[in-house]
Protein backbone atom coordinates (compact mmCIF):
# COMPACT_ATOMS: atom_id res chain seq x y z
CA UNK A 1 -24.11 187.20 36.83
CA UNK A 2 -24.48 183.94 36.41
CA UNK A 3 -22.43 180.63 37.11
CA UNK A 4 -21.53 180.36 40.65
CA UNK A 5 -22.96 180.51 44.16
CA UNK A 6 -21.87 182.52 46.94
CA UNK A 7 -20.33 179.27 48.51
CA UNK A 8 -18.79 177.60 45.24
CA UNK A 9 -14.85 176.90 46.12
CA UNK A 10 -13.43 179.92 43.11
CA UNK A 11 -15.84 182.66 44.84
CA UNK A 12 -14.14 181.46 48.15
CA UNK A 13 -10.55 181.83 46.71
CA UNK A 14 -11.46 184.96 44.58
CA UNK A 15 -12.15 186.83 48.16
CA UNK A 16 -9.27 185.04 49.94
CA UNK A 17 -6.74 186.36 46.80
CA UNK A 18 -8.18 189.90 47.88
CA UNK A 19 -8.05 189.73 51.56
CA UNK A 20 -4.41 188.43 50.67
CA UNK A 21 -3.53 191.36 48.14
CA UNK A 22 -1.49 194.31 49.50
CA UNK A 23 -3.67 197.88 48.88
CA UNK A 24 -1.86 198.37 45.67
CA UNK A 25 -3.40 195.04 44.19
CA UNK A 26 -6.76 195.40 45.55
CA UNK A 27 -6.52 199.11 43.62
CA UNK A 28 -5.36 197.61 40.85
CA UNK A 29 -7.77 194.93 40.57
CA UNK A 30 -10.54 197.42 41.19
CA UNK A 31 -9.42 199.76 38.24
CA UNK A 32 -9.10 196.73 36.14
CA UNK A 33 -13.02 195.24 36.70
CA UNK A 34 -14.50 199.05 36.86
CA UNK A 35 -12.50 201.32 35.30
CA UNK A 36 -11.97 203.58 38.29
CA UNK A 37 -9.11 203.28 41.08
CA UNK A 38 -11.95 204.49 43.58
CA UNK A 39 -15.04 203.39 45.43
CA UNK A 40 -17.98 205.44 45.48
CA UNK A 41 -18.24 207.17 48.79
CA UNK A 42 -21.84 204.88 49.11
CA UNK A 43 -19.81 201.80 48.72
CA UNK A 44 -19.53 199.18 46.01
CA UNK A 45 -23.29 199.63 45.83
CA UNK A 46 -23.17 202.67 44.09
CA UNK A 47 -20.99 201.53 41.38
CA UNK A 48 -22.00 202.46 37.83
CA UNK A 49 -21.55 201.40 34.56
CA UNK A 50 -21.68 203.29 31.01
CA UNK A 51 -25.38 203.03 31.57
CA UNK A 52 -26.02 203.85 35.10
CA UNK A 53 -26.19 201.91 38.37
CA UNK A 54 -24.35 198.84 37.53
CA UNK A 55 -23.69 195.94 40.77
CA UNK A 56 -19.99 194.22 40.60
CA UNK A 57 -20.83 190.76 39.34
CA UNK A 58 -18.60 187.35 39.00
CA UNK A 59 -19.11 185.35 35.67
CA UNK A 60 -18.12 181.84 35.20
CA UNK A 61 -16.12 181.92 31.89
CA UNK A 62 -13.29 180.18 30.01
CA UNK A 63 -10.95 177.30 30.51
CA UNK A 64 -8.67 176.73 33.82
CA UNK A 65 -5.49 177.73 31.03
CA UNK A 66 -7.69 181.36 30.68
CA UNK A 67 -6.83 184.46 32.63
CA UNK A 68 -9.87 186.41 34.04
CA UNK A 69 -10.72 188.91 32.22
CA UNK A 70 -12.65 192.70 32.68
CA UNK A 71 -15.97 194.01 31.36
CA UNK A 72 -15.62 197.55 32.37
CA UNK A 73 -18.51 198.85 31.39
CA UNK A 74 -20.25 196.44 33.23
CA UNK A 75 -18.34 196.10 36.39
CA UNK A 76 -17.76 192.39 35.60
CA UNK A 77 -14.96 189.79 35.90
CA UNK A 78 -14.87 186.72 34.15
CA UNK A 79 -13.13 183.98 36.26
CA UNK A 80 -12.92 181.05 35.14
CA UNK A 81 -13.02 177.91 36.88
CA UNK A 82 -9.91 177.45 38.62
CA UNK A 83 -9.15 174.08 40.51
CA UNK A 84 -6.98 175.34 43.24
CA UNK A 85 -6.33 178.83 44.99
CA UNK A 86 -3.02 178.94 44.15
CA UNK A 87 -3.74 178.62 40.43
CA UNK A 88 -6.41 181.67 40.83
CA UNK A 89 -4.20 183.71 42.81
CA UNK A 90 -1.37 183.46 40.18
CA UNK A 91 -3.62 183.91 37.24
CA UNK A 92 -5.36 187.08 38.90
CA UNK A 93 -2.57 188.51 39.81
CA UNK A 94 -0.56 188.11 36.38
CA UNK A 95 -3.80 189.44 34.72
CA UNK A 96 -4.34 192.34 36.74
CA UNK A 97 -0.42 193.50 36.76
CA UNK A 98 0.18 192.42 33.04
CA UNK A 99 -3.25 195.00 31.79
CA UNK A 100 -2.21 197.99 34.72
CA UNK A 101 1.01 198.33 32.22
CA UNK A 102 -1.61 198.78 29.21
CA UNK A 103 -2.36 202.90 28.59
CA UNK A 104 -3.17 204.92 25.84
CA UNK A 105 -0.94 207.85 25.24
């Protein structure tokens, strides 16, 4: 993925708004990137896509108004550029609780 560094402030807050999640969240926010409520027993590593092995990736996308959103298929989140944690945390959280709600029947 492309967009940000390892040390740009928004990959900072995106693992601080996990660490901060309660276990229900960070499940929720998993199923919504991957598709699956699960890790691989080998770890995030192992992950896989509709094509095979396919790595958990970060893209910098949209406007700071935008909430993330999911590539499933390709284990990838679009964040955009937030300017403050709180704004991220709000914005993930709203997008990953507003799309759990979302099933086919």
């Amino acid at each position: 993925c492309t967009g940000y560094h390892d040390q740009d402030p928004v990959i900072q807050w995106f693992w601080q708004a996990i660490e901060k999640f309660d276990n229900e969240q960070q499940l929720r926010l998993l199923q919504f990137v991957t598709g699956t409520s699960s890790i691989p027993y080998e770890g995030f590593s192992a992950l896989r896509g509709s094509n095979g092995p396919r790595k958990f990736c970060i893209e910098k996308w949209g406007k700071t108004t935008s909430l993330p959103r999911a590539h499933t298929c390709f284990n990838r989140l679009d964040l955009p550029p937030y300017s403050s944690f709180d704004i991220l945390f709000e914005k993930l959280v709203r997008a990953v609780i507003e799309t759990s709600t979302f099933s086919i029947d």
